[in-house]
Structures are given as C-alpha cells and as structure tokens.
C-alpha atoms as a PDB file:
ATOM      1  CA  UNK A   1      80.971 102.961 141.595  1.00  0.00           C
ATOM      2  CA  UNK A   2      77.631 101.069 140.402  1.00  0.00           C
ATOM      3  CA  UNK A   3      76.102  98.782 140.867  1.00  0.00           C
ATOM      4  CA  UNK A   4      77.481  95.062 139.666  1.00  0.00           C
ATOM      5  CA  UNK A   5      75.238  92.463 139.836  1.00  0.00           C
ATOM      6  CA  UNK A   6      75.941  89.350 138.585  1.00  0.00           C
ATOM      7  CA  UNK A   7      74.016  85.889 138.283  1.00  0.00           C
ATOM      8  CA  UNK A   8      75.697  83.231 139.778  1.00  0.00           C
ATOM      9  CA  UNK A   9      76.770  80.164 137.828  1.00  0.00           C
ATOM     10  CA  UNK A  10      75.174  76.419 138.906  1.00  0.00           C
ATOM     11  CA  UNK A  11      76.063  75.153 141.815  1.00  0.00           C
ATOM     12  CA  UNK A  12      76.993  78.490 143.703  1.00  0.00           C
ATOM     13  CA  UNK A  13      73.328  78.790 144.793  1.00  0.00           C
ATOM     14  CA  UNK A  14      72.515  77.726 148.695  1.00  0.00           C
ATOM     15  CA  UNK A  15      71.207  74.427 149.017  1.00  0.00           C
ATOM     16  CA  UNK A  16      67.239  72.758 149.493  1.00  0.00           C
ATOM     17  CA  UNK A  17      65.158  73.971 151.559  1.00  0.00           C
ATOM     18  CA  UNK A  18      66.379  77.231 152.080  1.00  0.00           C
ATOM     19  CA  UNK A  19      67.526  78.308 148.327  1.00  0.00           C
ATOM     20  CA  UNK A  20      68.222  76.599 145.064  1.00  0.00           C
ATOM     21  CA  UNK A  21      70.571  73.868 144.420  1.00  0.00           C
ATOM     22  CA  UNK A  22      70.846  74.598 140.614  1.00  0.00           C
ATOM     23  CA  UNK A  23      70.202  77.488 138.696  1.00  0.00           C
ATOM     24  CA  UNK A  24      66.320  78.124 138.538  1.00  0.00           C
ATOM     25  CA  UNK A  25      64.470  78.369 134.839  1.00  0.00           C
ATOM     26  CA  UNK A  26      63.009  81.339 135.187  1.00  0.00           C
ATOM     27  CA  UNK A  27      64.093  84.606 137.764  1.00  0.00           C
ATOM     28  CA  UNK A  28      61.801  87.494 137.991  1.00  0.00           C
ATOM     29  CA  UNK A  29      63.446  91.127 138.705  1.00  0.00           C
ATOM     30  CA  UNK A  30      60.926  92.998 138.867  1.00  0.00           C
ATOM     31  CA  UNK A  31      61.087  96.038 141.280  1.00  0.00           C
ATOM     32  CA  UNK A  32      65.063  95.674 141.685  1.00  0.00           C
ATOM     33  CA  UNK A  33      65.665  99.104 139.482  1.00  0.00           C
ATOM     34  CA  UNK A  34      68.290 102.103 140.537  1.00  0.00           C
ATOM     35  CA  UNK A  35      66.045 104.186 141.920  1.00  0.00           C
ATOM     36  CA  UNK A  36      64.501 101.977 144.322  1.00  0.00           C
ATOM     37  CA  UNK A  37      68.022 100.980 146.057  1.00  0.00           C
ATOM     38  CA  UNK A  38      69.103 104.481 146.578  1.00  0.00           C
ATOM     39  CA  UNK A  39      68.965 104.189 150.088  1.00  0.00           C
ATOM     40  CA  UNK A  40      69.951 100.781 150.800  1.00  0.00           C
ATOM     41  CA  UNK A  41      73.067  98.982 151.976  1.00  0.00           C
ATOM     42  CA  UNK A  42      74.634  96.338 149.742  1.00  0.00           C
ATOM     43  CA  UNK A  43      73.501  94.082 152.519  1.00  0.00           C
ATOM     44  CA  UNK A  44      69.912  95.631 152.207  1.00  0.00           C
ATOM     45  CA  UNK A  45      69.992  95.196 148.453  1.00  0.00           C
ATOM     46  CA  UNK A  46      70.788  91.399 148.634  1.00  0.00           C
ATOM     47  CA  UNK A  47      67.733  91.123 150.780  1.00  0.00           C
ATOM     48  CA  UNK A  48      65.391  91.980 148.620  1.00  0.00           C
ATOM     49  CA  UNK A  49      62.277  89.702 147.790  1.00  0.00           C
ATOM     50  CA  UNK A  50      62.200  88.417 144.289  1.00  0.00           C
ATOM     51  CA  UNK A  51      60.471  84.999 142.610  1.00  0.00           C
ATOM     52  CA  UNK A  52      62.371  82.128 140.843  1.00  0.00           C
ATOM     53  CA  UNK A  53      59.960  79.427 139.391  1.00  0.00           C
ATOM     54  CA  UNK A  54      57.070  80.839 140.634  1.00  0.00           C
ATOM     55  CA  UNK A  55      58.522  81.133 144.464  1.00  0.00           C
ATOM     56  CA  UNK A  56      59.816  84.134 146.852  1.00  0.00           C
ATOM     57  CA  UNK A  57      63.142  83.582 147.624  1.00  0.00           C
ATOM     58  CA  UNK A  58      65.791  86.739 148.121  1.00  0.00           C
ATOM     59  CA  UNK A  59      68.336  88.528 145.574  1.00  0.00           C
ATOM     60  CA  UNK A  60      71.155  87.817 147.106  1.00  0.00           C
ATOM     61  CA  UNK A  61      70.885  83.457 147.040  1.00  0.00           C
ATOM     62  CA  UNK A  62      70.966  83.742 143.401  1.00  0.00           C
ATOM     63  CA  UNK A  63      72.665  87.077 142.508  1.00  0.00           C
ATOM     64  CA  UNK A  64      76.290  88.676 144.019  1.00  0.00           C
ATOM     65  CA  UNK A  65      76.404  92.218 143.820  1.00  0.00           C
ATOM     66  CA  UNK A  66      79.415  94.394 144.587  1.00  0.00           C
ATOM     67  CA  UNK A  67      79.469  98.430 144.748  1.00  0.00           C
ATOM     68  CA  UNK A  68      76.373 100.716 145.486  1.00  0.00           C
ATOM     69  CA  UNK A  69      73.779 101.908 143.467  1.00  0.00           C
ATOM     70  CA  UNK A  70      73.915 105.499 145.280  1.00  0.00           C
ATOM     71  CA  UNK A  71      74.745 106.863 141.597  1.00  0.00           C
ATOM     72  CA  UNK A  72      71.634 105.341 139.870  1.00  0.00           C
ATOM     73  CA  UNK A  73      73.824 103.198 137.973  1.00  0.00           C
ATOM     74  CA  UNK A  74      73.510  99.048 138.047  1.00  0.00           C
ATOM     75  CA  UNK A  75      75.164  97.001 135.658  1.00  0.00           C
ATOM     76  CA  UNK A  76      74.311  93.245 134.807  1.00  0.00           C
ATOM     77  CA  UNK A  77      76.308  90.397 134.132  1.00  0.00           C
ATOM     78  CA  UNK A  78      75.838  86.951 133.678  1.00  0.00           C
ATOM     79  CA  UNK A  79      73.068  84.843 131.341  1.00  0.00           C
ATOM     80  CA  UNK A  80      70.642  87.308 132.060  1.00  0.00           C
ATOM     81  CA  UNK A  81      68.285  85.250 129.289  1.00  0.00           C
ATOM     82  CA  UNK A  82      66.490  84.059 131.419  1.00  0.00           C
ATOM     83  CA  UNK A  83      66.143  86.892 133.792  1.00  0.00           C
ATOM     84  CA  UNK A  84      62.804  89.147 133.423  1.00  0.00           C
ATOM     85  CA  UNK A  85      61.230  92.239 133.971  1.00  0.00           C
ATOM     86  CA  UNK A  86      64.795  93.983 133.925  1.00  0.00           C
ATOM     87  CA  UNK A  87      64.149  97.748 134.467  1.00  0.00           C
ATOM     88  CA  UNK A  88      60.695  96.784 134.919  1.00  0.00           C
ATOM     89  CA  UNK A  89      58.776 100.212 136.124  1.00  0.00           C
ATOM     90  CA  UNK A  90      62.286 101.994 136.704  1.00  0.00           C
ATOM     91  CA  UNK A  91      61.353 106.105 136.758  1.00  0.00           C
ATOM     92  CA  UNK A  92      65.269 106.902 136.443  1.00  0.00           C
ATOM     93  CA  UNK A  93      69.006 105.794 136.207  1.00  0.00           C
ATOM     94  CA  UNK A  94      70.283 103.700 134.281  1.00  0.00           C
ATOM     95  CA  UNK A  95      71.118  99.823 133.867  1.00  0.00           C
ATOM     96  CA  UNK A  96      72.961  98.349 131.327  1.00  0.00           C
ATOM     97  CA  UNK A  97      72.720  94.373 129.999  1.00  0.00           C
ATOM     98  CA  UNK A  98      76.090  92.963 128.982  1.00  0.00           C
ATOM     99  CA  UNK A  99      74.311  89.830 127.139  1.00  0.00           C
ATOM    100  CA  UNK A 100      70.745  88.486 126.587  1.00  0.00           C
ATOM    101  CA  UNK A 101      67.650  89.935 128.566  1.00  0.00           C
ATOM    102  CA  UNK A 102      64.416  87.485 129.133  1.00  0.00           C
ATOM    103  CA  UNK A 103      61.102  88.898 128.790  1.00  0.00           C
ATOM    104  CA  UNK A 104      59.533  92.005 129.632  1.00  0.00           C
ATOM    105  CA  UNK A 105      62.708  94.121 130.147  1.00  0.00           C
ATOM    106  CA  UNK A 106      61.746  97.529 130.218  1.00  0.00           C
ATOM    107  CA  UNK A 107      58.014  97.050 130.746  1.00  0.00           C
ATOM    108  CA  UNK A 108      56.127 100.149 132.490  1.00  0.00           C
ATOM    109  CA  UNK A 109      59.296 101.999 132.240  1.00  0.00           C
ATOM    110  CA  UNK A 110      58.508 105.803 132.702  1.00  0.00           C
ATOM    111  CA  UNK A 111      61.828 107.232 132.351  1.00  0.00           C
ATOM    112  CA  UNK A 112      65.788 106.286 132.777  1.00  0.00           C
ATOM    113  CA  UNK A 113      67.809 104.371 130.334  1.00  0.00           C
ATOM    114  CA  UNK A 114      68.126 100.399 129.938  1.00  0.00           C
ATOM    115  CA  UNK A 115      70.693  99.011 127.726  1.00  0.00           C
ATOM    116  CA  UNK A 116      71.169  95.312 126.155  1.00  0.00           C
ATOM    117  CA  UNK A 117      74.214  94.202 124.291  1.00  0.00           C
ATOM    118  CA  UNK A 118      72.720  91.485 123.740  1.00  0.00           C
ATOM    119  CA  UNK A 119      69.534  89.912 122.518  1.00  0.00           C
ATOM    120  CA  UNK A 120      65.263  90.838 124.302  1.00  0.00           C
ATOM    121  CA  UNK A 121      62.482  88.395 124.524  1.00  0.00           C
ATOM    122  CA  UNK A 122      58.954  89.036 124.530  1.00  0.00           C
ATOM    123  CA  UNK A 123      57.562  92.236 125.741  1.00  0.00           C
ATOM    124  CA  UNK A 124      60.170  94.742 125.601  1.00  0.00           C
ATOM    125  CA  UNK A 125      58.975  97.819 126.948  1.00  0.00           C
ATOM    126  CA  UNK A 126      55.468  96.599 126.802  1.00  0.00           C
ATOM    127  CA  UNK A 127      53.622 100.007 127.539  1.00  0.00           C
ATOM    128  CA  UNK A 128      56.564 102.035 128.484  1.00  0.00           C
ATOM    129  CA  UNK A 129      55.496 105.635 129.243  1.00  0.00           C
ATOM    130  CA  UNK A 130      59.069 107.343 129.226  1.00  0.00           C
ATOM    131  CA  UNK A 131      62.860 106.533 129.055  1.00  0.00           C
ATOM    132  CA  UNK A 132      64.855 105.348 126.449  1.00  0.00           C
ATOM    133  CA  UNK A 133      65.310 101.515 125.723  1.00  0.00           C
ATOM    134  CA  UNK A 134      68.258 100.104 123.355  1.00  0.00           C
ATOM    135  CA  UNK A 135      68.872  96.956 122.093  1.00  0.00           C
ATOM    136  CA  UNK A 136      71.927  95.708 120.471  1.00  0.00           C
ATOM    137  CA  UNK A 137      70.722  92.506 118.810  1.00  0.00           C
ATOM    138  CA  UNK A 138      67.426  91.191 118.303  1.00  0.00           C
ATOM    139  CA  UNK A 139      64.007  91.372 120.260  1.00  0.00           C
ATOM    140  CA  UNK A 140      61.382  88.967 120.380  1.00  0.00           C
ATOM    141  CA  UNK A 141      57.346  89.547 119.722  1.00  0.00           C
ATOM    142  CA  UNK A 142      55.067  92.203 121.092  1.00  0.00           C
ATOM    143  CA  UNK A 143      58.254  94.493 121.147  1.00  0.00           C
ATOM    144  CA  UNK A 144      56.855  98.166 122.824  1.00  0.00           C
ATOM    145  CA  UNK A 145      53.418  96.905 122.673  1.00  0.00           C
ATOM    146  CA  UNK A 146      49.711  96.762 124.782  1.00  0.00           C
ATOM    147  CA  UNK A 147      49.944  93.643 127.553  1.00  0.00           C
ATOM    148  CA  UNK A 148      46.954  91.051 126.891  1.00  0.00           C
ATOM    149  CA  UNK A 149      43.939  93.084 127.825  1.00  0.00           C
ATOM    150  CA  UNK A 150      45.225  96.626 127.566  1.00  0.00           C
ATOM    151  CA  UNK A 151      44.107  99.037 125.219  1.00  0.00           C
ATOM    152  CA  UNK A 152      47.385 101.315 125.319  1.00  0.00           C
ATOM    153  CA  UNK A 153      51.055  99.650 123.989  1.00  0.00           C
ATOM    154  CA  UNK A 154      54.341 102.116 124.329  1.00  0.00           C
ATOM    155  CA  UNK A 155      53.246 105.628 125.663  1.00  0.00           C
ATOM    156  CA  UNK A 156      56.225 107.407 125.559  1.00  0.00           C
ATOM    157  CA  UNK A 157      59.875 107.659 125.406  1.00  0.00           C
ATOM    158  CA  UNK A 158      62.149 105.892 122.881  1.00  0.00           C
ATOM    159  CA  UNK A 159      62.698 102.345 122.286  1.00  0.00           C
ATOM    160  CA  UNK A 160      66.202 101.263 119.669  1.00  0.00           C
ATOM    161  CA  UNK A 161      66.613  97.954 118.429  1.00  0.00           C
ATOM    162  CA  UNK A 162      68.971  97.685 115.965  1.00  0.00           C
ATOM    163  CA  UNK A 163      68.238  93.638 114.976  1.00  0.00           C
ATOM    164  CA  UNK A 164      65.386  92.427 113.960  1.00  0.00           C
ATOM    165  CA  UNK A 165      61.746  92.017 116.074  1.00  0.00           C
ATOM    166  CA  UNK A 166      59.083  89.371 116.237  1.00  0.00           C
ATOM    167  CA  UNK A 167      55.222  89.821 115.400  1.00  0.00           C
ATOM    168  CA  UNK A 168      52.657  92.467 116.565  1.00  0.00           C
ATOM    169  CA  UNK A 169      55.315  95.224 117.154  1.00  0.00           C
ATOM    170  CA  UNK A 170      54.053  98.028 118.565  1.00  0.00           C
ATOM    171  CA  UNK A 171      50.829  96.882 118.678  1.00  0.00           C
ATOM    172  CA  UNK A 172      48.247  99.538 119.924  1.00  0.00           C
ATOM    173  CA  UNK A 173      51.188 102.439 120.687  1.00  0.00           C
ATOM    174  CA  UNK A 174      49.528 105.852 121.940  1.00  0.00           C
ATOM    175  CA  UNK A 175      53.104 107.721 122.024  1.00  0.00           C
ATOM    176  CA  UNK A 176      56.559 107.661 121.453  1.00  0.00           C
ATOM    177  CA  UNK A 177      58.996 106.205 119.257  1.00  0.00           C
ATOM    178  CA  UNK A 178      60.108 103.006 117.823  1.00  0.00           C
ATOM    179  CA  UNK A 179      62.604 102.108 115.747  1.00  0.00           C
ATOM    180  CA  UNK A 180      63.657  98.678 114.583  1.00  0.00           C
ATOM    181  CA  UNK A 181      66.952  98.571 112.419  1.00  0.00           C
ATOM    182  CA  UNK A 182      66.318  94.925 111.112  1.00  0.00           C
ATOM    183  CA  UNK A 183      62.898  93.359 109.859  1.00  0.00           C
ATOM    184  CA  UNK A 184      60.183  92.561 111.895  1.00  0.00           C
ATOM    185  CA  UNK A 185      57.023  90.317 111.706  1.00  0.00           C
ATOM    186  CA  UNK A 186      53.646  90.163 110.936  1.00  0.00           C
ATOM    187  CA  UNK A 187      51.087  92.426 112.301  1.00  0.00           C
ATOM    188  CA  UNK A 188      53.534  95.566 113.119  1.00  0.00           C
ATOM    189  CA  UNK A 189      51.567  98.704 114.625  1.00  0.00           C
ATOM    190  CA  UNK A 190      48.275  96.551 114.986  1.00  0.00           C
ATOM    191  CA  UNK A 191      45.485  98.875 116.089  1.00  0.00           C
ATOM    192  CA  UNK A 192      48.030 101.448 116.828  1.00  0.00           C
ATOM    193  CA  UNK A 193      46.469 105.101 118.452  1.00  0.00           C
ATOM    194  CA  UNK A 194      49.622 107.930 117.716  1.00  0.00           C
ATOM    195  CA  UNK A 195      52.950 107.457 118.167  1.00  0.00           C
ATOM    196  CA  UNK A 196      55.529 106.909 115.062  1.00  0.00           C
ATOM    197  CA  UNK A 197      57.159 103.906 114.199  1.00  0.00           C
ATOM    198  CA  UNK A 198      60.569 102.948 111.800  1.00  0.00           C
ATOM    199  CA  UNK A 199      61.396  99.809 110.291  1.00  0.00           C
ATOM    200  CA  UNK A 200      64.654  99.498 108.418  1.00  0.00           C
ATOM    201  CA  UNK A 201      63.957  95.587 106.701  1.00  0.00           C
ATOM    202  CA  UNK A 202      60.907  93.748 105.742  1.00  0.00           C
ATOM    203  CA  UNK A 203      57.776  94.128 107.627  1.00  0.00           C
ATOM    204  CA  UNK A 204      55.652  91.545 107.740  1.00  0.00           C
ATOM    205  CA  UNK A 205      52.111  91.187 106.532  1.00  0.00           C
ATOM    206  CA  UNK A 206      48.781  93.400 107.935  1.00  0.00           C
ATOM    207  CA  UNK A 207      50.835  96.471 108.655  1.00  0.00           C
ATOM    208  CA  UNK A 208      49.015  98.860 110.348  1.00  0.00           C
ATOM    209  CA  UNK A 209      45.542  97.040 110.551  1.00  0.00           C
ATOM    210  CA  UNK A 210      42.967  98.867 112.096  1.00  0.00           C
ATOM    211  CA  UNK A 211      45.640 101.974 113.043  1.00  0.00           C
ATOM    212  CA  UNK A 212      43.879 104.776 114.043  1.00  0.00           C
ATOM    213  CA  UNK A 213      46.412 107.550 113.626  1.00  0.00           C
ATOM    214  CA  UNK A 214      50.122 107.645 114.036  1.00  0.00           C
ATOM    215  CA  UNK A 215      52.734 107.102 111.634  1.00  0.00           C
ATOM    216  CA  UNK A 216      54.550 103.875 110.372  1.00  0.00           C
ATOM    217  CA  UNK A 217      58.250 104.764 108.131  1.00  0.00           C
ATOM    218  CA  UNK A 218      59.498 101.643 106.121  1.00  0.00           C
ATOM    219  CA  UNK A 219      62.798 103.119 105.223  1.00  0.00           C
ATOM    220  CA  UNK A 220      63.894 100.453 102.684  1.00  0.00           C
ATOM    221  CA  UNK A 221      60.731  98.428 101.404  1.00  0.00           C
ATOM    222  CA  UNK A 222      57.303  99.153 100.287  1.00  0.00           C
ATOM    223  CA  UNK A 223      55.147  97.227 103.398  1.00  0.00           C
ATOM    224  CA  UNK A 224      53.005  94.638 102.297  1.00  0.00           C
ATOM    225  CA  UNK A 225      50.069  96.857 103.133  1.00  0.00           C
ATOM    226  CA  UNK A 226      46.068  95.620 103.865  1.00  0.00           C
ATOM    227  CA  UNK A 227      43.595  96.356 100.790  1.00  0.00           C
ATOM    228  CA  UNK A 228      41.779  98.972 103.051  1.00  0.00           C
ATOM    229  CA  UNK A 229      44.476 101.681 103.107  1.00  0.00           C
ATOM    230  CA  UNK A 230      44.299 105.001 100.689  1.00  0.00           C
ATOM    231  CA  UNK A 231      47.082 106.251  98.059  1.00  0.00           C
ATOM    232  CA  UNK A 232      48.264 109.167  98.706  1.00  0.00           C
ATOM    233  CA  UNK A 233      50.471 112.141  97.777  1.00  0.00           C
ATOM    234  CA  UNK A 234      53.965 111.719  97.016  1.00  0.00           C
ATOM    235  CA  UNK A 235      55.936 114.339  98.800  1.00  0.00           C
ATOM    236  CA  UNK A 236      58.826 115.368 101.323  1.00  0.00           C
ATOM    237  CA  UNK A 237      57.328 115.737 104.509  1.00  0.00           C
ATOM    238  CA  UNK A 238      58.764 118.256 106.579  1.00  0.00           C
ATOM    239  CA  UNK A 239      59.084 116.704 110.220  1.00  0.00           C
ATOM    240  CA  UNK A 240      60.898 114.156 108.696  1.00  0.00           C
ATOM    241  CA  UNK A 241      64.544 116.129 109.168  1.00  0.00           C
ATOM    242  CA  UNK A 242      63.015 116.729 112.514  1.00  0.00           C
ATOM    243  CA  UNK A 243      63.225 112.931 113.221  1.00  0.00           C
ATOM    244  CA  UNK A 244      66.483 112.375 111.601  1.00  0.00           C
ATOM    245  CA  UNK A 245      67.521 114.944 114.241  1.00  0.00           C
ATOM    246  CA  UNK A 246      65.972 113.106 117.674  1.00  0.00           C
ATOM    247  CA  UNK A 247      66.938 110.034 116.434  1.00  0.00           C
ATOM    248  CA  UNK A 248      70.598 111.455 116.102  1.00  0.00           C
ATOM    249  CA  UNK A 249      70.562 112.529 119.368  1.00  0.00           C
ATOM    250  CA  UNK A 250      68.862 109.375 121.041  1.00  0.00           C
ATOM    251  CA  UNK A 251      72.074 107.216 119.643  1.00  0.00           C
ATOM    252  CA  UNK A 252      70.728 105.676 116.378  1.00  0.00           C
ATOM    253  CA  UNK A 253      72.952 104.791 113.808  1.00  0.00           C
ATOM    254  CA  UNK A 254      71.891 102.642 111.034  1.00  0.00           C
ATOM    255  CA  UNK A 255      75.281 100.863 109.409  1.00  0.00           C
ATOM    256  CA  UNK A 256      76.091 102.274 105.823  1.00  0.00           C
ATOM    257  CA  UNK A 257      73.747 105.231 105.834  1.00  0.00           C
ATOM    258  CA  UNK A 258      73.229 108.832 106.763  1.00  0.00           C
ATOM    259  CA  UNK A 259      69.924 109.624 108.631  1.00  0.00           C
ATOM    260  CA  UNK A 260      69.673 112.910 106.986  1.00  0.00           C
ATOM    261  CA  UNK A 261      70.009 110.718 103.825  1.00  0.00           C
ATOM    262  CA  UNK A 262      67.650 108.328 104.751  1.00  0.00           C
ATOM    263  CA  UNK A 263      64.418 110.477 105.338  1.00  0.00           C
ATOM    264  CA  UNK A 264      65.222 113.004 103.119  1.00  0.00           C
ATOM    265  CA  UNK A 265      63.971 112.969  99.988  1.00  0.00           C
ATOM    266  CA  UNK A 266      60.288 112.119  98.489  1.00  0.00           C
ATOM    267  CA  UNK A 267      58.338 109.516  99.790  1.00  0.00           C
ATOM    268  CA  UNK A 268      54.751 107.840  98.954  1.00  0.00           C
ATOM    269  CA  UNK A 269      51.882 108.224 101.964  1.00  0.00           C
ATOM    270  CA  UNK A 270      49.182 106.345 102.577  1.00  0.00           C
ATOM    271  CA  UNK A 271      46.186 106.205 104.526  1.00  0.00           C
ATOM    272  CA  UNK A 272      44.598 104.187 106.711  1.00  0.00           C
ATOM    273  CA  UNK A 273      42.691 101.811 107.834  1.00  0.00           C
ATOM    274  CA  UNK A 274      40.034 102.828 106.415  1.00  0.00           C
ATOM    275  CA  UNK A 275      37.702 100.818 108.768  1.00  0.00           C
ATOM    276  CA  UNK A 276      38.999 102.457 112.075  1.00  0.00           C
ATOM    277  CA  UNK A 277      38.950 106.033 110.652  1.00  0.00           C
ATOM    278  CA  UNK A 278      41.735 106.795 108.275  1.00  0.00           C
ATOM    279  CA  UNK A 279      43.666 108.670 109.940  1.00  0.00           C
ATOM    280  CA  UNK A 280      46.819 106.638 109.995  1.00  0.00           C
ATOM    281  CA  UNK A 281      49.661 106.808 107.819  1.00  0.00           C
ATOM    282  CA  UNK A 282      52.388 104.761 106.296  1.00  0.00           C
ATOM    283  CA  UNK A 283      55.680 105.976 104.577  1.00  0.00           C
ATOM    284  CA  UNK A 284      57.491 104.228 102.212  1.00  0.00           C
ATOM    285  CA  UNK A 285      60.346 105.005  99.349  1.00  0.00           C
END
C-alpha cells in the first residue's frame, strides 16, 4: 500500500505554541520524497522536520498519512497549492498530485516519476537532472529552467505539461526534454545550452535568445523569432520519428493528433542566435 498523505483542512492543526491553529500560507516539502522514508515507521515519517511560514515545525501537525512508503510509492491529497518543493531532489519512486502543486515541484529531481492532475507554479523541475515530470493542467514561469544565479536549467530526464506555461521556459536547459502541449510565454529556451524543447500553441516573443545549441519544435505556429537568427533549409529531419517514438513511450498524447503525424513531414530550420554562436535551432511548419 503507499503512501497517503493528506493535508489537513483548517482547524485540524494543533494549537499555539506548539503547532498551527489555522492552515499556514506557505508549507515547504522539501526532502519528504519515497526514497528517503524507505526505512521509516509511519510514526517516523510524521516526525519529520519540515518549515511552514518560514518556521520548523514537524509533518505530521499539518499532514495525516496512512500506509507505508516501503514500495516507493506516496500519493498526495488535499490543496497541495500551496505546498512546495514536492519531489524536490527525489532519485526514485514515484508520487503522484491529485490537484494543484505550489512551486518548485520537481526541482533537482534526478530520477523517479512525479505526477500532477492538477495545475504547477513556478519552478517546475527547475534543473532537474533525471526522472520524468507530468503535468495535467497548467504550469507557471521558469517551467524546467536555471534557479536565479545558475548557469544550467533542466539537465536531464523528461518534463510533460500538457496546458499551457508561463515566461522564460526552459531557460538555459543543458539536457533533456520538454514538452509543453499549450502555449507558453515570452522568453522560452532563453540562453538555452542542448537539450530539445516542444511547444504545441503560441510561444511568446524572444524565442531562443542567445541559445547556444539545442533544439526548439513549434509544432503548430511559426515562433515570433529575434532578427538575429539564420534561414535555413527546408527539410524532414530524420530524428524527428525518433522523438515521436520517446515521446510515445514517455505518455504524451496531444488531443486530436497523431505524433507520427505531427513531426513527420517537412519543416523550415533556423539558426541561431547568431550572437552566442549559431548553433541553435528552431523548427517550425
């Protein structure tokens, strides 16, 4: 059996001093992942030091949990929306969201599964090196992308989100894929290193600026792209069944349409930027 934990509602939380008498605004997870409660009792696991506005306090004052998470399975219920760092640095096993995630769900995430049916905020698997993230409904900005200060975004592993995403997507990805079935916001794959990226909708303005290499795919629209990127051939590349084929097997399904369908075909390249090498490129139909 996994894992259940679930958020309790107001006014089930233990009273001042000791706890919280309502629901706090913000509760940081991180370090409560699979993996890490292995070993532990159900008792242990309710012991275990995490912050709520900004203060220590322990899982189990503002969390019930039920089952063990011996299987590497832990499931999540509740308004987790305001619940961050979910599967925060988790190496394997898998969690599944049955809403809304908060920020930074997935960060540092170097391999396992996390699931949302629900909605991310900021920072989804900000500079994830492996694993596979999926997202039901709709992330927020900075979606598999480089923490303030970083110079590496998502390094690995796969991250789904089949709504839309915020600005500066991707921004600076070394590795790894990223696929966003809605539209997304300005300043998608900023300064990106390698890595391939796939947009379904609109993309918003100064896509790709200053890329390096890698690959952006805008499946449905021509990108609004910066003056400094190249024309180039028009062609059928061949890795593109390749990706139809991983992305098949990692779960992706875009509504009304065929993968195979999708990237086959011809498609016009470009190159850029031309101010950070030129090495990038961008797809579109």
């Amino acid at each position: 059996m996994p894992l259940l934990l679930t958020l309790k509602a107001r006014g089930q939380t233990v009273a001042p001093p000791n706890g919280f008498c309502n629901r706090p605004l913000s509760i940081d997870l991180c370090g409560i992942t699979p993996d890490r409660m292995t070993t532990l009792s159900l008792d242990g696991i309710l012991r275990l030091p995490i912050a709520a506005d900004g203060r220590a306090c322990e899982l189990g004052e503002l969390f019930s949990a039920t089952g063990a998470a011996t299987d590497g399975q832990m499931e999540c219920s509740g308004d987790f929306s305001a619940v961050h760092h979910v599967g925060a640095a988790m190496a394997w096993g898998e969690i599944s969201v049955k809403g809304d995630v908060g920020r930074h769900a997935g960060a540092a995430m170097s391999g396992g599964t996390l699931t949302v049916a629900g909605n991310a905020g900021d920072w989804l698997a900000a500079e994830m090196t492996g694993g596979t993230v999926r997202i039901a409904g709709h992330a927020g900005d900075n979606a598999a992308a480089a923490l303030p200060g970083s110079n590496h975004g998502l390094g690995g592993g796969m991250v789904l989100i089949e709504g839309n995403a915020g600005c500066l997507a991707g921004t600076r990805m070394r590795r790894g894929l990223l696929v966003i079935g809605g539209s997304c916001g300005p300043g998608t794959i900023l300064e990106m290193r390698a890595g391939t990226a796939i947009v379904a909708g609109a993309i918003g303005a100064h896509a790709g600026l200053h890329m390096q290499r890698g690959t952006l795919i805008s499946l449905l629209t021509k990108p609004n792209l910066p003056p400094t990127f190249k024309r180039g051939a028009r062609w059928s590349p061949p890795f593109m069944p390749l990706l139809a084929s991983r992305l098949q097997r990692g779960g992706y399904c875009p509504a009304g349409h065929s993968l195979h369908s999708l990237l086959s075909g011809d498609w016009q390249q470009w190159h850029g930027d031309t101010l950070s090498g030129g090495r990038g490129e961008i797809f579109h139909r």
